[in-house]
Protein backbone atom coordinates (compact mmCIF):
# COMPACT_ATOMS: atom_id res chain seq x y z
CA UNK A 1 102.86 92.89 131.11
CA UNK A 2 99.28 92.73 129.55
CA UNK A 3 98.48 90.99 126.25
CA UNK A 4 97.85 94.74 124.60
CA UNK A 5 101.47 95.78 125.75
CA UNK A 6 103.00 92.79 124.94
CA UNK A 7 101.33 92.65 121.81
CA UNK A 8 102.82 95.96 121.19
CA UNK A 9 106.41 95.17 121.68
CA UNK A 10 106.64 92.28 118.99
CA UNK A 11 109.38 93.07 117.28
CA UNK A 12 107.57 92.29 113.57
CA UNK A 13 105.70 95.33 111.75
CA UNK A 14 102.87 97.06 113.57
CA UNK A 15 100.39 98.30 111.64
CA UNK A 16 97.56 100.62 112.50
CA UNK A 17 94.67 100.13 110.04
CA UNK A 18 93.76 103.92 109.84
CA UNK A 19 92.90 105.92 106.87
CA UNK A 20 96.89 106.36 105.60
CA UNK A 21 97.63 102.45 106.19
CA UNK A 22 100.95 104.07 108.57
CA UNK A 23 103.37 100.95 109.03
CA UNK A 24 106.55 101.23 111.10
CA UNK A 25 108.89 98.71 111.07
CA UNK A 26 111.06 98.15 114.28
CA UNK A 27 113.66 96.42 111.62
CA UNK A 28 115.28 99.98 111.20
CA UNK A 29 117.33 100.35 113.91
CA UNK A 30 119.86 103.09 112.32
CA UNK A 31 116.93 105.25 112.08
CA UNK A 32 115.60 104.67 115.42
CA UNK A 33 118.91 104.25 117.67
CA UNK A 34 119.55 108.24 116.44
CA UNK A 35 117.13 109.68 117.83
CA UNK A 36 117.37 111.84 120.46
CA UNK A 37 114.27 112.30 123.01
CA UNK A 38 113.94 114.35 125.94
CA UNK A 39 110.77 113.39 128.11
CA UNK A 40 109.81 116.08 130.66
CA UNK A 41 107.54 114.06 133.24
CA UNK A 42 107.48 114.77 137.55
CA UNK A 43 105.61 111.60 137.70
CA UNK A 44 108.35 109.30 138.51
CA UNK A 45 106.53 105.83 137.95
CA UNK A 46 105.17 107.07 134.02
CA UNK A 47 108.32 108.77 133.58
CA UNK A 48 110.12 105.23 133.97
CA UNK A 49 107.38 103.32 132.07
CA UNK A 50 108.10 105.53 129.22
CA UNK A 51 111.66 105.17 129.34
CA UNK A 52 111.17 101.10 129.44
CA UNK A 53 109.23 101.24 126.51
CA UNK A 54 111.09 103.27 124.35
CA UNK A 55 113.97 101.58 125.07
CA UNK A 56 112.10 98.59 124.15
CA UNK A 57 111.07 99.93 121.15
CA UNK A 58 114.76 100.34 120.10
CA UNK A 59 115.65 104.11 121.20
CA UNK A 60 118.70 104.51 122.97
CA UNK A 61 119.36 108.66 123.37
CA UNK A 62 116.97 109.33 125.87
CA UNK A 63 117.73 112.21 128.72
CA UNK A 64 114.78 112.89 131.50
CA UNK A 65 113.89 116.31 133.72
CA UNK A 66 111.19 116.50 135.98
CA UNK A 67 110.88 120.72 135.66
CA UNK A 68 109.90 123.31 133.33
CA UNK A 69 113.13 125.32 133.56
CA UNK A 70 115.54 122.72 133.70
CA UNK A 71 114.23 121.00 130.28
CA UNK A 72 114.38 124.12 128.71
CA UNK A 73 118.50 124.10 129.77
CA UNK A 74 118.45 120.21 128.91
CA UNK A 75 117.15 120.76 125.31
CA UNK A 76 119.65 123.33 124.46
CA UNK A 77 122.33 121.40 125.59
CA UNK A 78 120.80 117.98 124.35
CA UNK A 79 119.07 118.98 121.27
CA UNK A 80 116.39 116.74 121.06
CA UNK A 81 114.92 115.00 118.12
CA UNK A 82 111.82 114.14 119.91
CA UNK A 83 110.04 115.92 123.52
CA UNK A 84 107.66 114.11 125.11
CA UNK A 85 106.23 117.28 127.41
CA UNK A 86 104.10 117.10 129.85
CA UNK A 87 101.94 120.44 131.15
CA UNK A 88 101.49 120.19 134.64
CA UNK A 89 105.48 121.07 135.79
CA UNK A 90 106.98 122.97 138.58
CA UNK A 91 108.60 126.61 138.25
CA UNK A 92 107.76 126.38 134.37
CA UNK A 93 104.82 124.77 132.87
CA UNK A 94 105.43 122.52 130.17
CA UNK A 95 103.22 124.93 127.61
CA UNK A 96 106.09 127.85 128.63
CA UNK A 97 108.77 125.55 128.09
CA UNK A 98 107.51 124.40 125.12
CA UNK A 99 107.89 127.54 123.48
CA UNK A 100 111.26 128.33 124.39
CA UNK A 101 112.35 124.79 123.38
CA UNK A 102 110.61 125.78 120.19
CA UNK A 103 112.27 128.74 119.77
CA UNK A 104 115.74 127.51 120.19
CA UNK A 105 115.12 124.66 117.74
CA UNK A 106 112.15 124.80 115.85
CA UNK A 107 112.56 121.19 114.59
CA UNK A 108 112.06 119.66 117.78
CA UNK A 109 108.66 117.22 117.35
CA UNK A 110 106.78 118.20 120.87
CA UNK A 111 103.85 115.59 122.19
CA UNK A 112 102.61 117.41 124.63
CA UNK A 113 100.70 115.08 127.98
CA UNK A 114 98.15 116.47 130.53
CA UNK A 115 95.64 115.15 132.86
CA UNK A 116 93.18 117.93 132.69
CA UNK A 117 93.26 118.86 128.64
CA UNK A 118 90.79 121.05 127.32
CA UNK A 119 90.12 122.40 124.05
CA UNK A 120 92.35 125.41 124.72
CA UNK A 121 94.78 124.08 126.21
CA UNK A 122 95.49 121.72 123.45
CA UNK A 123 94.74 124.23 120.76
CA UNK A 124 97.69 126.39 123.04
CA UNK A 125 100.14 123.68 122.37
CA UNK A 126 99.71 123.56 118.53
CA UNK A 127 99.23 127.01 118.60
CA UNK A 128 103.34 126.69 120.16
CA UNK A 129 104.27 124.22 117.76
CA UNK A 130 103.84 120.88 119.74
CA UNK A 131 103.26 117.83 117.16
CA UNK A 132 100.42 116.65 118.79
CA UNK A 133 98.64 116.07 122.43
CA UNK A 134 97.39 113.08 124.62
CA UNK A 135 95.60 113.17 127.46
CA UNK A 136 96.28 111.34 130.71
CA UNK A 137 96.13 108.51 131.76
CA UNK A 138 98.15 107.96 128.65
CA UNK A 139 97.59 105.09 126.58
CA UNK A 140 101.37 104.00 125.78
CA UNK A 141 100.37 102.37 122.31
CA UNK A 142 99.03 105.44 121.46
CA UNK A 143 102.19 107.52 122.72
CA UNK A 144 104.18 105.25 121.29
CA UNK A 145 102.65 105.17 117.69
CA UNK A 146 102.80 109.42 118.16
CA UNK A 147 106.56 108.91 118.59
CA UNK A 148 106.76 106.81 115.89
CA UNK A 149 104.71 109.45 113.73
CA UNK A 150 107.23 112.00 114.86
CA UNK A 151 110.49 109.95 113.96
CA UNK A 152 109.02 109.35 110.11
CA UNK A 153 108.40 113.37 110.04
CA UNK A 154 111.85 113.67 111.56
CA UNK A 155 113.58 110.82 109.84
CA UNK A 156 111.72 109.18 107.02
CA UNK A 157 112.10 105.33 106.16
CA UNK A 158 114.21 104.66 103.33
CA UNK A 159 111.13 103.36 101.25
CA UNK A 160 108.76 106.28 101.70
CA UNK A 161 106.99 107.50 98.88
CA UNK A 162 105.71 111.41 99.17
């Protein structure tokens, strides 16, 4: 594991320093451990890296596809909390399964992934609801602090002030 990752998994508050001073506090494990999140990755080796560190990060409902179609059957079933999407899918990209997974629940919190992103590709995906986008190769504190973004939209901490 390298210093940045393991840095990342200390189990005290990690803090990003940016312009809303967003803290998130592994020490709420209620919150975390309900979460549901569907990742929808053919990559097999970043598709178990993700599931590693989310599981390290305290989430426990996690359910995995490798297709278009089938996470679209998955999430209606499942009922995710959290998708972690990526676009480049067989028989059903992830931006067309994004919108039917949007459609069926519109509070699911999509983070869309791609290796090739452009501007319209990633204005497509907010354009279909998704949360946000990050490009490949991912950085995972970065996907990691977007999943954390998602959970306080989905689930706020007990202290949060509006």
């Amino acid at each position: 594991m390298s210093s940045v990752t393991s840095q990342l998994f200390k189990t005290e508050e990690l803090v990003n320093e940016s312009k809303d001073q967003y803290t998130w506090k592994i020490s709420e494990p209620d919150r975390i451990k309900s979460i549901k999140i569907l990742i929808v990755e053919d990559y097999i080796p970043l598709r178990n890296m993700l599931i590693k560190a989310l599981e390290y990060d305290g989430f426990i409902k996690i359910v995995t596809t490798s297709d278009g179609e089938e996470a679209v059957a998955v999430a209606k079933e499942f009922k995710p909390d959290v998708v972690i999407m990526d676009h480049s899918l067989e028989k059903m990209n992830g931006l067309e399964a994004t919108k039917l997974i949007k459609a069926e629940n519109p509070d699911a919190v999509v983070i869309a992934l791609s290796g090739l992103p452009s501007p319209t590709l990633i204005l497509d995906y907010l354009r279909a609801g998704a949360f946000s986008f990050a490009s490949k190769p991912i950085r995972l504190e970065n996907l990691l602090y977007q999943v954390r973004r998602a959970v306080d939209k989905i689930k706020p901490p007990a202290n949060a002030t509006v």
